[in-house]
Protein backbone atom coordinates (compact mmCIF):
# COMPACT_ATOMS: atom_id res chain seq x y z
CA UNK A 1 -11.93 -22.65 16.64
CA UNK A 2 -10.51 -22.23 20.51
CA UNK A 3 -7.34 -23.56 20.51
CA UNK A 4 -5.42 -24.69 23.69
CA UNK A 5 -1.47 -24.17 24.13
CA UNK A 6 0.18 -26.52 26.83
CA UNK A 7 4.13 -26.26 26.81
CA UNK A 8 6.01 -28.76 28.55
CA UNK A 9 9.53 -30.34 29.31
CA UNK A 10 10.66 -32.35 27.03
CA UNK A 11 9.80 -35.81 27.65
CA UNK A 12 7.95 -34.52 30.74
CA UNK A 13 4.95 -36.50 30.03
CA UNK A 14 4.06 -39.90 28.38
CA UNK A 15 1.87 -40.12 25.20
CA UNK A 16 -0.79 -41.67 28.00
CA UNK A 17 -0.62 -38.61 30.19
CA UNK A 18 -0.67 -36.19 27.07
CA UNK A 19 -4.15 -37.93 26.04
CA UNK A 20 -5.30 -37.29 29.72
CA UNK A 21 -4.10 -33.65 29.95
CA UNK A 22 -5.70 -33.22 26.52
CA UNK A 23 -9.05 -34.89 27.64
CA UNK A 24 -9.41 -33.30 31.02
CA UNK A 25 -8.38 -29.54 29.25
CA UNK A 26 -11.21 -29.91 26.27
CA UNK A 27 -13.62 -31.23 29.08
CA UNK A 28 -13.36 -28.19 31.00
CA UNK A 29 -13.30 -25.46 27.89
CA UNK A 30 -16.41 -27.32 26.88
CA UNK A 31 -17.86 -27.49 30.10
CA UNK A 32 -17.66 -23.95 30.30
CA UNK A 33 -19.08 -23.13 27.20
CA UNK A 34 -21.89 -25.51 27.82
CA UNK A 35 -22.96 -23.51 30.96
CA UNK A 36 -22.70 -20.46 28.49
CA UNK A 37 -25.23 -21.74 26.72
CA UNK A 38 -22.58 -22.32 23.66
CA UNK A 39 -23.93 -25.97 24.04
CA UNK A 40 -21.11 -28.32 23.24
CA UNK A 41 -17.72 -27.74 20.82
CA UNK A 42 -15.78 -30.39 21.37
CA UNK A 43 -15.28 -30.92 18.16
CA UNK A 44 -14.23 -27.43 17.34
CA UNK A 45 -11.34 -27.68 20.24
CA UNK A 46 -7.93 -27.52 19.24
CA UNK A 47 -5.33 -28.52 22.31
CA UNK A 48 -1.51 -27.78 21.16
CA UNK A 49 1.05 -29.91 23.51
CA UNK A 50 4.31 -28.48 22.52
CA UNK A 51 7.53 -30.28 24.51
CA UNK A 52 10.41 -27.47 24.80
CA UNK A 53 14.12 -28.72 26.01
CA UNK A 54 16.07 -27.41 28.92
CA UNK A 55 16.64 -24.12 29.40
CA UNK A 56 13.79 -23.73 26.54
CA UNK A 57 11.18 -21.73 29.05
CA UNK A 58 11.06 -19.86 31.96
CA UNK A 59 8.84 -19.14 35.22
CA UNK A 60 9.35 -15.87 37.46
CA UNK A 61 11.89 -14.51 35.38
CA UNK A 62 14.26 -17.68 36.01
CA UNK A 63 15.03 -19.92 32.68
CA UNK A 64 14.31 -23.45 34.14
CA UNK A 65 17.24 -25.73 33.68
């Protein structure tokens, strides 16, 4: 099963905009499949939204704060 790993500030994003981010991200692994000639596993797509707290991740070598 593909599975999808999003990590985000904590309370970053609302339940709303999770559902969205989750929509549009199994859209576009599908869609790619689909022009693979997979033909369509959306219901095989696993997306992961994990919230981490301050200090919890890092970009560029910097811990964001």
């Amino acid at each position: 099963m593909p599975t999808i790993r999003v990590t985000v500030p904590k309370a970053a994003w609302s339940t709303d905009e999770k559902a969205q981010i989750v929509q549009t991200l199994t859209g576009g692994l599908n869609g790619i499949a689909e022009t693979a000639g997979k033909g369509t596993i959306t219901p095989y797509i696993n997306v992961h939204i994990e919230e981490t707290s301050e200090g919890g991740y890092a970009v560029g070598g910097q811990v964001v704060a």
